[in-house]
C-alpha atoms as a PDB file:
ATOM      1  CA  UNK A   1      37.816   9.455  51.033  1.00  0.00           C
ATOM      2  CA  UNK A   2      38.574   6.094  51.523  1.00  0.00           C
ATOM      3  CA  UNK A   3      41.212   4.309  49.341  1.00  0.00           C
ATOM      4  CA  UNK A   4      40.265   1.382  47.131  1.00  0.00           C
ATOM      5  CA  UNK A   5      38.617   1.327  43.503  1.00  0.00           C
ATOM      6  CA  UNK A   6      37.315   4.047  42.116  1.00  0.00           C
ATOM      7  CA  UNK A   7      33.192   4.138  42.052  1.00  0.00           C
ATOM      8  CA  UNK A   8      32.579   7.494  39.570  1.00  0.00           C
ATOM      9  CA  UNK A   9      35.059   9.642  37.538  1.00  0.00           C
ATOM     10  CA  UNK A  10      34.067  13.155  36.725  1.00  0.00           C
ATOM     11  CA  UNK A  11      35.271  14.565  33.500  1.00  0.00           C
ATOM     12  CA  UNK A  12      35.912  18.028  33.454  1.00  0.00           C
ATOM     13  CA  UNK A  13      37.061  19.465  30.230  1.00  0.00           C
ATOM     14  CA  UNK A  14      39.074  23.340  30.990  1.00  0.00           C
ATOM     15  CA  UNK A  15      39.401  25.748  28.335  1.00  0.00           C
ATOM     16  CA  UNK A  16      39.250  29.203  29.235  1.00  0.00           C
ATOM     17  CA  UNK A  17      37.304  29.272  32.462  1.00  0.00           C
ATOM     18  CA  UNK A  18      38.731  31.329  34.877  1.00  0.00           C
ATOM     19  CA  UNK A  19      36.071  32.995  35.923  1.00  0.00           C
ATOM     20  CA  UNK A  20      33.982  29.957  36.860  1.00  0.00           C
ATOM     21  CA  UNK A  21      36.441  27.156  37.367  1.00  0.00           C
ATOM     22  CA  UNK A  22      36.398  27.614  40.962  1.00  0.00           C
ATOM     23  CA  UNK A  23      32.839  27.458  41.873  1.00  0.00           C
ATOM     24  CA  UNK A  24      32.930  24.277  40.030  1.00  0.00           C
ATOM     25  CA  UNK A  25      35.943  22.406  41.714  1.00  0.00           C
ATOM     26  CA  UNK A  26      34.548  23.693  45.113  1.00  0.00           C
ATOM     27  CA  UNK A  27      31.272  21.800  43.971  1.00  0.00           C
ATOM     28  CA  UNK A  28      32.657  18.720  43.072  1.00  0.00           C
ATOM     29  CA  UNK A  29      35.191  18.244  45.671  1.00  0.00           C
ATOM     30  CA  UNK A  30      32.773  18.879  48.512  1.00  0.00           C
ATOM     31  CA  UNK A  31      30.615  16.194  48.147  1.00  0.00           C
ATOM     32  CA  UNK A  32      28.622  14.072  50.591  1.00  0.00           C
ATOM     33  CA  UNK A  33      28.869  10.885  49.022  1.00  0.00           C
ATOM     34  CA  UNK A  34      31.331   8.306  50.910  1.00  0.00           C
ATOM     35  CA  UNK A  35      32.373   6.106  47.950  1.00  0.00           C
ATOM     36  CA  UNK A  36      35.743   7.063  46.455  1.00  0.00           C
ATOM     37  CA  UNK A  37      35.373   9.289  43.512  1.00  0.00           C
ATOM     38  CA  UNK A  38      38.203  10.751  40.878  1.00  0.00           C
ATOM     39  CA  UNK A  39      37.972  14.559  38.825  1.00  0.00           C
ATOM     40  CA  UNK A  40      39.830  13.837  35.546  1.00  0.00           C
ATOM     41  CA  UNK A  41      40.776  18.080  34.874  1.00  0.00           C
ATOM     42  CA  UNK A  42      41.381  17.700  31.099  1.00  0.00           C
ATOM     43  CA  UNK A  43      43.230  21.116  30.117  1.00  0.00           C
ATOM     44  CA  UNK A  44      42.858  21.678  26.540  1.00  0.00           C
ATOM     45  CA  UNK A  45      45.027  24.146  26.122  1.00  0.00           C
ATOM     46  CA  UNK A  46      43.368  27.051  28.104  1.00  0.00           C
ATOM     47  CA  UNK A  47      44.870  30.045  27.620  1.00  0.00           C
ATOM     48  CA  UNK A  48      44.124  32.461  30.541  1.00  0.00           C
ATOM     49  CA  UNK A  49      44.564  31.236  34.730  1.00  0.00           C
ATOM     50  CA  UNK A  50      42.207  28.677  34.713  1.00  0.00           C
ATOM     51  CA  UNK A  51      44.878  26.026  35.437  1.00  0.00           C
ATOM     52  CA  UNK A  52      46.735  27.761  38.071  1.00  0.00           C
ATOM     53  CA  UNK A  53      42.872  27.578  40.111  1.00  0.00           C
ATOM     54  CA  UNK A  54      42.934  23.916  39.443  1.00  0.00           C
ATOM     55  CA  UNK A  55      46.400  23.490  40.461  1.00  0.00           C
ATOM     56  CA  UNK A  56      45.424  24.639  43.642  1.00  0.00           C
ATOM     57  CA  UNK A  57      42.771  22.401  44.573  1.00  0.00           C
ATOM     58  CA  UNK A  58      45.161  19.508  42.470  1.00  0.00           C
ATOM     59  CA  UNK A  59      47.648  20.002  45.885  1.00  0.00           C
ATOM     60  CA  UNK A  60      45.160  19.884  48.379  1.00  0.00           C
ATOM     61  CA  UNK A  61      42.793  17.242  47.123  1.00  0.00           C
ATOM     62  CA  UNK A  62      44.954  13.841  46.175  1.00  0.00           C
ATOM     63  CA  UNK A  63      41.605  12.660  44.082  1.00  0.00           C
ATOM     64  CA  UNK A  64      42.367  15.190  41.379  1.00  0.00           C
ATOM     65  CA  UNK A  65      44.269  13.904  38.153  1.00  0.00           C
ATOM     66  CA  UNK A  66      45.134  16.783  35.035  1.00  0.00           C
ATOM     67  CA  UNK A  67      45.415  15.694  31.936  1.00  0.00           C
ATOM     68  CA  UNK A  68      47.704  17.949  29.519  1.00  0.00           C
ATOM     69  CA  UNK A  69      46.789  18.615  25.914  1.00  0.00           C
ATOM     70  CA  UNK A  70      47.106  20.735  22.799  1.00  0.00           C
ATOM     71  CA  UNK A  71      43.582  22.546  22.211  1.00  0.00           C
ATOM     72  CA  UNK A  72      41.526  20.216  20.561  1.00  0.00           C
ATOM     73  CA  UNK A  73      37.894  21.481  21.341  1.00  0.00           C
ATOM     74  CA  UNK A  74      35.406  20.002  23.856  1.00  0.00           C
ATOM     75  CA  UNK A  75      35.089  16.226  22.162  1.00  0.00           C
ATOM     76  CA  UNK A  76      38.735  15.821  22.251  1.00  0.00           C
ATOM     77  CA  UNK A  77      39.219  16.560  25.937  1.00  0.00           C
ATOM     78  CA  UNK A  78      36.181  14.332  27.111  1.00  0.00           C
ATOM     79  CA  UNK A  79      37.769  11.349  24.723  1.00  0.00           C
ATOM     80  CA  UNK A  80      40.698  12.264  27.016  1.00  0.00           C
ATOM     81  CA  UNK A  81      39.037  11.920  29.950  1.00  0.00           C
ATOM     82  CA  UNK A  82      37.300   8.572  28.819  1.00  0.00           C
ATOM     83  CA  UNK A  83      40.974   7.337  28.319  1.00  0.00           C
ATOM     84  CA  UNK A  84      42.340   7.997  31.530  1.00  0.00           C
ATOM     85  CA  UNK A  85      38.973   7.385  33.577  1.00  0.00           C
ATOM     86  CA  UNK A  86      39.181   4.450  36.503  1.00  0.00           C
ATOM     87  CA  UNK A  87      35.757   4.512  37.532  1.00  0.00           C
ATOM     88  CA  UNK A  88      33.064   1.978  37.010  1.00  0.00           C
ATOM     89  CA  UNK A  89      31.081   4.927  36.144  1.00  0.00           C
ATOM     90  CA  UNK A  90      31.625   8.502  34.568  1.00  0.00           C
ATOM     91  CA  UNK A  91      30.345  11.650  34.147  1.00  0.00           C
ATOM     92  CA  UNK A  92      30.702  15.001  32.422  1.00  0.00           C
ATOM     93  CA  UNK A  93      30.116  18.170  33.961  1.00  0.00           C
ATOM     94  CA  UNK A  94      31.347  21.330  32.106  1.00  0.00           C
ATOM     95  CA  UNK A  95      33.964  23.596  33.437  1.00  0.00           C
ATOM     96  CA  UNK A  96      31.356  26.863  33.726  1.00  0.00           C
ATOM     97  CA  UNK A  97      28.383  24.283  35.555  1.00  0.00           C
ATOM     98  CA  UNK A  98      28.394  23.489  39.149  1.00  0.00           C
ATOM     99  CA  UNK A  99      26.581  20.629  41.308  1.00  0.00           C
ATOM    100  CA  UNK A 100      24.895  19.622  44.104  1.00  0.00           C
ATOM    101  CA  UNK A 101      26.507  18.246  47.207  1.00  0.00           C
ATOM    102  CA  UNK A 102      24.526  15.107  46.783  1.00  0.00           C
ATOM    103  CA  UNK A 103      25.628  15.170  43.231  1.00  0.00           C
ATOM    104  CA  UNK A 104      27.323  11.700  43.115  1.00  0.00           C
ATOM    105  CA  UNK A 105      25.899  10.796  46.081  1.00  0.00           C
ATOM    106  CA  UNK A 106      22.411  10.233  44.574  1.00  0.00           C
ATOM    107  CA  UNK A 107      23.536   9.281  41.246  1.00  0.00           C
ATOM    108  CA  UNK A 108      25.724   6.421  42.407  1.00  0.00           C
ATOM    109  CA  UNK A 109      23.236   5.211  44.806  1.00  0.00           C
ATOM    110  CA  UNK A 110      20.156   4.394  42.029  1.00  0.00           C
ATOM    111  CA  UNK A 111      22.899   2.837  39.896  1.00  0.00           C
ATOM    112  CA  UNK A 112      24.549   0.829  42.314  1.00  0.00           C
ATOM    113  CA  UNK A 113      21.005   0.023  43.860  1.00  0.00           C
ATOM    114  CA  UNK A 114      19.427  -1.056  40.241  1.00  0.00           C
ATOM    115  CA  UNK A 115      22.478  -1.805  38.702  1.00  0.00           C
ATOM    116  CA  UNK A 116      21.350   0.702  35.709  1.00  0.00           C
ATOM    117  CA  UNK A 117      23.976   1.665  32.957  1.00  0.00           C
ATOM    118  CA  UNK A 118      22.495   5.463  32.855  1.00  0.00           C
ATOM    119  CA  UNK A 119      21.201   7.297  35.621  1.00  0.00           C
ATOM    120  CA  UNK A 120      19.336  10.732  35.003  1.00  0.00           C
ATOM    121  CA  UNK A 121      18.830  13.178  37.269  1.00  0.00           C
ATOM    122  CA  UNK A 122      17.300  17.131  36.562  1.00  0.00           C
ATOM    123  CA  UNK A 123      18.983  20.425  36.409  1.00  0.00           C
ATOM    124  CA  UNK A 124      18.068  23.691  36.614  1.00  0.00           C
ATOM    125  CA  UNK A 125      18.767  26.631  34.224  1.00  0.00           C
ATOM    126  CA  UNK A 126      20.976  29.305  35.830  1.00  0.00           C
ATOM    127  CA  UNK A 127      20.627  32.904  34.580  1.00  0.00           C
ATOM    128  CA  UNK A 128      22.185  35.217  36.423  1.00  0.00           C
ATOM    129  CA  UNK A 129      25.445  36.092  38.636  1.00  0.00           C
ATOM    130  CA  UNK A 130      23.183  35.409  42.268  1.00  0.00           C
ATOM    131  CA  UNK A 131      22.137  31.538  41.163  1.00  0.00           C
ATOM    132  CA  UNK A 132      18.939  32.618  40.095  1.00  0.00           C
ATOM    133  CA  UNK A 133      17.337  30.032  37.913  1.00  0.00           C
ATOM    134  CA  UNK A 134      14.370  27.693  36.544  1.00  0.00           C
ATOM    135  CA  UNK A 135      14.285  23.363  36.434  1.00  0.00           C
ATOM    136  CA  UNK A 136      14.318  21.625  33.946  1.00  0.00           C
ATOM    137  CA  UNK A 137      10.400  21.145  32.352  1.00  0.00           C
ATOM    138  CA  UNK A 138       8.845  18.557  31.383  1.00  0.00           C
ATOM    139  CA  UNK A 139      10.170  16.138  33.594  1.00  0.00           C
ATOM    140  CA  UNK A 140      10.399  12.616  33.352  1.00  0.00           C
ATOM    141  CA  UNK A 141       8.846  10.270  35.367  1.00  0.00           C
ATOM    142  CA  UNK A 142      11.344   8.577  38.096  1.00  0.00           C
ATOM    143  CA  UNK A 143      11.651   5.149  37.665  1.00  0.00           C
ATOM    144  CA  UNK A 144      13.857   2.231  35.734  1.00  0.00           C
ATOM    145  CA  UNK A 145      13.125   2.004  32.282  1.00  0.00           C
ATOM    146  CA  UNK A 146      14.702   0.151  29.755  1.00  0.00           C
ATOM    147  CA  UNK A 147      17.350   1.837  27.106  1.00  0.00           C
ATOM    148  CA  UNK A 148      15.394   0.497  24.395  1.00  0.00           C
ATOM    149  CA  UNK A 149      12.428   2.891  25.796  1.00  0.00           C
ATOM    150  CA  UNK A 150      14.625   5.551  26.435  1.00  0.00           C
ATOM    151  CA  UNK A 151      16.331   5.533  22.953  1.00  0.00           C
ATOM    152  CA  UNK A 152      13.078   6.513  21.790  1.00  0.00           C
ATOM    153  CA  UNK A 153      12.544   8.863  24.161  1.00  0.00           C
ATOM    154  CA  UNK A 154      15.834  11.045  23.709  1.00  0.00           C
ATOM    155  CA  UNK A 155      14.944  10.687  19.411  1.00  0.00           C
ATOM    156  CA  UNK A 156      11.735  12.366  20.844  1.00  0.00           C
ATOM    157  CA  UNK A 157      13.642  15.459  22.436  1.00  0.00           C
ATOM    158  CA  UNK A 158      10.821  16.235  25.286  1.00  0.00           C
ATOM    159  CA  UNK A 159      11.039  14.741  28.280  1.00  0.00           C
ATOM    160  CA  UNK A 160      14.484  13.136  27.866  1.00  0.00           C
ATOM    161  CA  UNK A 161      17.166  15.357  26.118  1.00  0.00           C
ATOM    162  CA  UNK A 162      20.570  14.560  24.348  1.00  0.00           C
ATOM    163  CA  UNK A 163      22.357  16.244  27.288  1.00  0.00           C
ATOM    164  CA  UNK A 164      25.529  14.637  28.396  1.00  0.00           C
ATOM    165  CA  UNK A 165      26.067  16.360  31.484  1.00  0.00           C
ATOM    166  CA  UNK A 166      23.135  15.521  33.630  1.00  0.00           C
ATOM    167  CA  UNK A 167      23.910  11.904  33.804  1.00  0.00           C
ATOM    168  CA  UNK A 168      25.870   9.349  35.142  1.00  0.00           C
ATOM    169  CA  UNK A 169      27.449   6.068  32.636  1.00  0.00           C
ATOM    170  CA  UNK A 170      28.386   2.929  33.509  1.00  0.00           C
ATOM    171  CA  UNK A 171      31.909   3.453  31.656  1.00  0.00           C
ATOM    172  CA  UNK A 172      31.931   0.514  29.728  1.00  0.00           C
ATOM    173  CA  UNK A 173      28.817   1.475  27.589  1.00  0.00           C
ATOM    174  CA  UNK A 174      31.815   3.839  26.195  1.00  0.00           C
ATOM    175  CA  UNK A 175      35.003   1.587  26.615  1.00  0.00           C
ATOM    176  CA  UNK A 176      33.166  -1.792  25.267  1.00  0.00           C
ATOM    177  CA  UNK A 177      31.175   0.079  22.319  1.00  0.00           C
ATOM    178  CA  UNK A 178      33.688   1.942  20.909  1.00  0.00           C
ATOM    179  CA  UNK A 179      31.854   5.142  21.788  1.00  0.00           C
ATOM    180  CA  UNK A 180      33.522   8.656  21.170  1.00  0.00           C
ATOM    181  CA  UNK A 181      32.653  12.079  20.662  1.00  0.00           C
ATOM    182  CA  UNK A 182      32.999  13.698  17.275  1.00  0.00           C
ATOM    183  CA  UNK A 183      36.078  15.735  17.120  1.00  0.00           C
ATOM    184  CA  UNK A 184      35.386  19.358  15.818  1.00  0.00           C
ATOM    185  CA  UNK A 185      31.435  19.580  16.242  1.00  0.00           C
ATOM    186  CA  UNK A 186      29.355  21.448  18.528  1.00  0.00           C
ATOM    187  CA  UNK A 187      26.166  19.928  19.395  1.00  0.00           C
ATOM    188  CA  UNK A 188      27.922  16.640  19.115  1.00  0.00           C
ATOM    189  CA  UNK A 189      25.645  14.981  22.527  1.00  0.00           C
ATOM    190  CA  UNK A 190      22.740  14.561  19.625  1.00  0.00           C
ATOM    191  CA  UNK A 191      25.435  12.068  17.564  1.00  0.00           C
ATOM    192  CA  UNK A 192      26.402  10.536  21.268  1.00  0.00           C
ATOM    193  CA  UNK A 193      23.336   9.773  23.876  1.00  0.00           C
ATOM    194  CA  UNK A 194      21.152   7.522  21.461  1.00  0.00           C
ATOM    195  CA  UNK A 195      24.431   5.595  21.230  1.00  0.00           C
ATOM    196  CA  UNK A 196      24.203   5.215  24.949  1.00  0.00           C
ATOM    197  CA  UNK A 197      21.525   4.628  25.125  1.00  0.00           C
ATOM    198  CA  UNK A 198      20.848   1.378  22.598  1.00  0.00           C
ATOM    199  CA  UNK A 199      23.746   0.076  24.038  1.00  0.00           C
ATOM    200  CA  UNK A 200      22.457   0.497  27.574  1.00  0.00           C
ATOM    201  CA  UNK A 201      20.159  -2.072  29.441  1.00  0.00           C
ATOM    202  CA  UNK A 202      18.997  -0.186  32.303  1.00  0.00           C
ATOM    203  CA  UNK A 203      18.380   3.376  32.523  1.00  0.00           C
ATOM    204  CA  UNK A 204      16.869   5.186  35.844  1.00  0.00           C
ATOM    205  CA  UNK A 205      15.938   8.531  36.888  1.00  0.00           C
ATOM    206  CA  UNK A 206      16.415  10.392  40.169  1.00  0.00           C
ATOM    207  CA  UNK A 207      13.938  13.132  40.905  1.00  0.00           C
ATOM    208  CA  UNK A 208      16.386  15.837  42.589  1.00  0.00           C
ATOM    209  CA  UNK A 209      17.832  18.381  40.209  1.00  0.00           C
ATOM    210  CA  UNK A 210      21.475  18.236  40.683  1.00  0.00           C
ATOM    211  CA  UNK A 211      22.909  19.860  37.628  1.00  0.00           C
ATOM    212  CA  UNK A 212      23.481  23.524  37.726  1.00  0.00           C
ATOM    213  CA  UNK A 213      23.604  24.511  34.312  1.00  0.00           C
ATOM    214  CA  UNK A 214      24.950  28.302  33.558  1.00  0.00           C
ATOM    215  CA  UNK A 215      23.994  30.306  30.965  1.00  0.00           C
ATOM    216  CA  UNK A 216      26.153  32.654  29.511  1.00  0.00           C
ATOM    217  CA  UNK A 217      27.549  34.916  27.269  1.00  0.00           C
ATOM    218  CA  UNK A 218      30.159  33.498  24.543  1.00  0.00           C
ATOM    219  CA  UNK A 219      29.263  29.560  25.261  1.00  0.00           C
ATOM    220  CA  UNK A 220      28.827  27.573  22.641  1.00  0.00           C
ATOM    221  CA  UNK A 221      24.823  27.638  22.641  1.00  0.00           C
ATOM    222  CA  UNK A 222      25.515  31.720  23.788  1.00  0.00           C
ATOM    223  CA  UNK A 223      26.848  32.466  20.487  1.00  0.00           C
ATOM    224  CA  UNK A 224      25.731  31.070  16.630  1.00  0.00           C
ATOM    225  CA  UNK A 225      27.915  31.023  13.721  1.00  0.00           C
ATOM    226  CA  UNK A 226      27.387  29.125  10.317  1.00  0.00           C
ATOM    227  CA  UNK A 227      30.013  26.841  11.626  1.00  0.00           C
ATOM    228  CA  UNK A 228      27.772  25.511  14.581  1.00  0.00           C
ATOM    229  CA  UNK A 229      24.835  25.255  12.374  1.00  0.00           C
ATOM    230  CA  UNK A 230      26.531  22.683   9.943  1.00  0.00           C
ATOM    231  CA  UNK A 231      27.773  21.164  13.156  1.00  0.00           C
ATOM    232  CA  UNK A 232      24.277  20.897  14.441  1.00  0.00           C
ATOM    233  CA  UNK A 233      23.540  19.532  10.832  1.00  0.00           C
ATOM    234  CA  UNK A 234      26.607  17.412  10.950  1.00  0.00           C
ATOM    235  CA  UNK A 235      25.716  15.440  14.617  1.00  0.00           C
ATOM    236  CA  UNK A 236      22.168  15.019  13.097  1.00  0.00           C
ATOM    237  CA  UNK A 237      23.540  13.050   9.628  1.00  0.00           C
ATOM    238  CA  UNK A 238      25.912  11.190  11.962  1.00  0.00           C
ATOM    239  CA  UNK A 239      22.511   9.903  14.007  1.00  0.00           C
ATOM    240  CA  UNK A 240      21.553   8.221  10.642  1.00  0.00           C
ATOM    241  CA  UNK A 241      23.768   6.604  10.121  1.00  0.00           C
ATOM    242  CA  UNK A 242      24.055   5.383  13.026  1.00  0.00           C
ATOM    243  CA  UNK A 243      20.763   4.360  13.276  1.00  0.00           C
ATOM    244  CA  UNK A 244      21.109   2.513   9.651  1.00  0.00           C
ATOM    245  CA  UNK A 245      24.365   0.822  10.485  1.00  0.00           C
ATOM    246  CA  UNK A 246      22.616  -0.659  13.716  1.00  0.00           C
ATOM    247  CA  UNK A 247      19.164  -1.049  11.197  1.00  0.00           C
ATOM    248  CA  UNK A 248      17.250   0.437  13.643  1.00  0.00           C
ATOM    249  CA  UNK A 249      16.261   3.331  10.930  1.00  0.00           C
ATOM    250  CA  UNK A 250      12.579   1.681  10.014  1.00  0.00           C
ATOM    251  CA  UNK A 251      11.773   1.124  13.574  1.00  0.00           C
ATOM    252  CA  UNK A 252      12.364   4.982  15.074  1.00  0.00           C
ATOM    253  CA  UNK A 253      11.829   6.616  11.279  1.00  0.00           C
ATOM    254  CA  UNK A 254       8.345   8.458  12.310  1.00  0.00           C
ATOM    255  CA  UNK A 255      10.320   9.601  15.664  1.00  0.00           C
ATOM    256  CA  UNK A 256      13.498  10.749  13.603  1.00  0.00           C
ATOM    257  CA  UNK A 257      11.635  12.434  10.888  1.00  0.00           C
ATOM    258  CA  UNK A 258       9.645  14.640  13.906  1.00  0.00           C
ATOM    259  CA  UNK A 259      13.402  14.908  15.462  1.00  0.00           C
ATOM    260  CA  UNK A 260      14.176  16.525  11.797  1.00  0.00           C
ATOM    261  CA  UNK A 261      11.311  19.040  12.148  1.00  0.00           C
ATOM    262  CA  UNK A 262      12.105  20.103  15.738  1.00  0.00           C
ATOM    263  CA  UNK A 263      15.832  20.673  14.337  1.00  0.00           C
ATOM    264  CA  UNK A 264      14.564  22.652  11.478  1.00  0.00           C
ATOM    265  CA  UNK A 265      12.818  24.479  14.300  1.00  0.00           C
ATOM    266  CA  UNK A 266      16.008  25.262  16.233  1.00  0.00           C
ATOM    267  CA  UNK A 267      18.147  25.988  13.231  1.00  0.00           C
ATOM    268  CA  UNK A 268      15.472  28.795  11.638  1.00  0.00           C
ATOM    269  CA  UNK A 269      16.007  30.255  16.165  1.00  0.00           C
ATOM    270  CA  UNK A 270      19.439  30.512  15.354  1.00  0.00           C
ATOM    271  CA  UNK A 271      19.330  32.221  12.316  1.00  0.00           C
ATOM    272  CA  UNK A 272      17.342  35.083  13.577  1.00  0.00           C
ATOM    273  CA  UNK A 273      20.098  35.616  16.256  1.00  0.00           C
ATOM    274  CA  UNK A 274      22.464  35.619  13.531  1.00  0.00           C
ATOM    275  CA  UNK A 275      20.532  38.731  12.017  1.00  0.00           C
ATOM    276  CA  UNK A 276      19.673  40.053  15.321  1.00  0.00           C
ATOM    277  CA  UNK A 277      23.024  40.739  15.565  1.00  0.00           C
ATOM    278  CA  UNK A 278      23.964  41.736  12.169  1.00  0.00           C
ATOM    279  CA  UNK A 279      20.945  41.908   9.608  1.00  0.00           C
ATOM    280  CA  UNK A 280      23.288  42.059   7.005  1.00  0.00           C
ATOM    281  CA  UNK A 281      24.909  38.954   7.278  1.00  0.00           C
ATOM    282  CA  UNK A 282      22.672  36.238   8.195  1.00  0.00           C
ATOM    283  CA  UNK A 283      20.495  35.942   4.973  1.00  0.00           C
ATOM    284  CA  UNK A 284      17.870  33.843   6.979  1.00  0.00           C
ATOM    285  CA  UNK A 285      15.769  31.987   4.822  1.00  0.00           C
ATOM    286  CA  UNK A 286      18.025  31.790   2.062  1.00  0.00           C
ATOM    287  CA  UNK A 287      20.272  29.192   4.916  1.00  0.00           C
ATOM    288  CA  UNK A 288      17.010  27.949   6.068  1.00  0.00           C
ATOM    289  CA  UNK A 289      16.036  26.482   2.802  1.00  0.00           C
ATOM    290  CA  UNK A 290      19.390  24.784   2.378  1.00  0.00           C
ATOM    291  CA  UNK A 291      19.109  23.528   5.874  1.00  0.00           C
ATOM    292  CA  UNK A 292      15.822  21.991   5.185  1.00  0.00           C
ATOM    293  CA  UNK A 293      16.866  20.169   2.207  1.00  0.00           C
ATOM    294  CA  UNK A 294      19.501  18.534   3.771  1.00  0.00           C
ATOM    295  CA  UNK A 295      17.591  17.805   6.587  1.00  0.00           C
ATOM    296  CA  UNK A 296      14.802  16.188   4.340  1.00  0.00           C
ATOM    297  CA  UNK A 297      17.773  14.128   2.677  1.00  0.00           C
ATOM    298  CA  UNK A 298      18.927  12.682   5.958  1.00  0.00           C
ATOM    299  CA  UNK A 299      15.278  11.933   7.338  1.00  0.00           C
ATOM    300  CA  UNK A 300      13.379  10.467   4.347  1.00  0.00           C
ATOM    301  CA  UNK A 301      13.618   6.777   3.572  1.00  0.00           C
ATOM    302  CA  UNK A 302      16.463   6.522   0.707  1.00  0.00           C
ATOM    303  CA  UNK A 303      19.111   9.103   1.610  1.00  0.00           C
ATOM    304  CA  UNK A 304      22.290   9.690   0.490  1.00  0.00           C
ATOM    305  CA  UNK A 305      25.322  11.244   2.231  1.00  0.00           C
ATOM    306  CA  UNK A 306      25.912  15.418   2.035  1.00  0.00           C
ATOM    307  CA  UNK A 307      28.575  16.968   3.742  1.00  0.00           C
ATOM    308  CA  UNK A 308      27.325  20.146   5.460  1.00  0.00           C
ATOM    309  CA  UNK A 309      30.174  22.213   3.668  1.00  0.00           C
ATOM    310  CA  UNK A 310      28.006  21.715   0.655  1.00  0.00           C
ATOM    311  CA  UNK A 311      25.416  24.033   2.158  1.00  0.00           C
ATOM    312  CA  UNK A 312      27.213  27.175   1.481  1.00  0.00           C
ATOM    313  CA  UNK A 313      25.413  28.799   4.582  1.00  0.00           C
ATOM    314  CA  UNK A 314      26.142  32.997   4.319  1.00  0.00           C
ATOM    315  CA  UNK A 315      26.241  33.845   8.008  1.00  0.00           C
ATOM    316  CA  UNK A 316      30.081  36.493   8.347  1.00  0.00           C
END
């Protein structure tokens, strides 16, 4: 790599990961692109071997920094990596996910040849051991839009989702705006990428899908709990009041109220794998009808603020 400023830092938040670590260091440090590029390695406090595989690729590749922290969950260690970040632009990609070689390579290129502030690429799903997967569907259209449009469009949840790790961020839409990640939520890229996106001016997308992202067993969308359900209740509340700090509520209400029904949606989905698990324990509808209130709080035009603890949700 050749020395000089740093174009893109990738955040890489470790916790527990041993098992896939390697396949994505050996990713991200094998890429085609020639501009110089940093992996911030956040440990947060992992407690099986994951570290000793990135300490290895730490002493041969000089373009590796580790951060060192307490466990603080996955917000904390990508608030880490913001803080110790030198790029012009970031990115997150998740310890268990592994890229393309033309990962950065692609990415950079439409932002540095639009000058955009977000660049979005596609992913696929993958499901099994032997890389089998599926891309992402619907797609959007490739292009440069404005954030404005694209605000919208991620409030919509189709074609544009509140996925963090599939895109690339001029790092001062985070440093300049004050932008952080909730500490202690799941599900917290829902409070996050409309964030990004009203503060961002120009937003492209890239047509290659070069995201891998791995599903499996005892992630954090692998395995529901009442906890993540107020946390998914909790990023959605924060949106608000976002949006009503910003007073940008009236002009995306229709689009956040639809939002509030597609969340409803999800949360009723993870119920029933609560009592596919253990029927006795998940008391579905009784948690669906508290979720729904609260939701309906949150999206109707004079809300006030509930904690999610107030739900009481039953789920052992």
């Amino acid at each position: 790599m050749n020395t000089g400023s740093v174009a893109v830092s990738i955040i890489v938040p470790i916790y527990n990961v041993e098992q896939y670590v390697d396949r994505c260091l050996e990713s991200l440090t094998n890429q085609t692109c020639s501009c110089n590029y940093e992996i911030v390695v956040v440990n947060d406090g992992t407690k099986d071997n994951s570290m000793e595989i990135v300490n290895r690729y730490a002493a041969e590749f000089d373009f590796i920094k580790i951060i060192n922290q307490e466990n603080a969950g996955l917000s904390a260690a990508r608030n880490t990596g913001i803080a110790n970040a030198s790029g012009e632009y970031i990115a997150f990609v998740d310890s268990d996910d592994y890229v393309s070689p033309d990962y950065i390579k692609l990415l950079y290129g439409s932002a540095a040849e639009h000058n955009s502030d977000v660049v979005c690429c596609n992913y696929r799903n993958i499901v099994n051991e032997n890389g089998g997967g599926v891309g992402n569907f619907p797609r959007h259209s490739c292009g440069v839009y404005s954030g404005e449009r694209i605000l919208k469009e991620v409030l919509q949840d189709i074609t544009v989702r509140s996925y963090v790790w599939n895109k690339l961020y001029r790092r001062s839409i985070f440093e300049g705006n004050g932008i952080r990640f909730p500490l202690g939520v799941n599900f917290e890229d829902l409070a996050v990428m409309p964030q990004v996106f009203y503060y961002a001016e120009k937003v492209s997308f890239i047509p290659q899908a070069l995201y891998n992202y791995v599903h499996r067993e005892g992630s954090i969308t692998g395995s529901i709990s009442k906890k993540d359900i107020r946390n998914y209740l909790m990023a959605f509340s924060t949106l608000r009041r976002f949006m009503e700090d910003k007073e940008i509520y009236d002009k995306y209400r229709f689009t956040y109220s639809v939002l509030s029904k597609k969340i409803g949606i999800t949360i009723f989905g993870m119920l029933i794998r609560c009592w596919w698990r253990d029927p006795k324990t998940a008391y579905v509808m009784k948690n669906y009808s508290r979720s729904n209130r609260f939701l309906k709080i949150y999206s109707g035009k004079e809300y006030h603020c509930v904690a999610p603890s107030e739900l009481e949700i039953r789920i052992i």
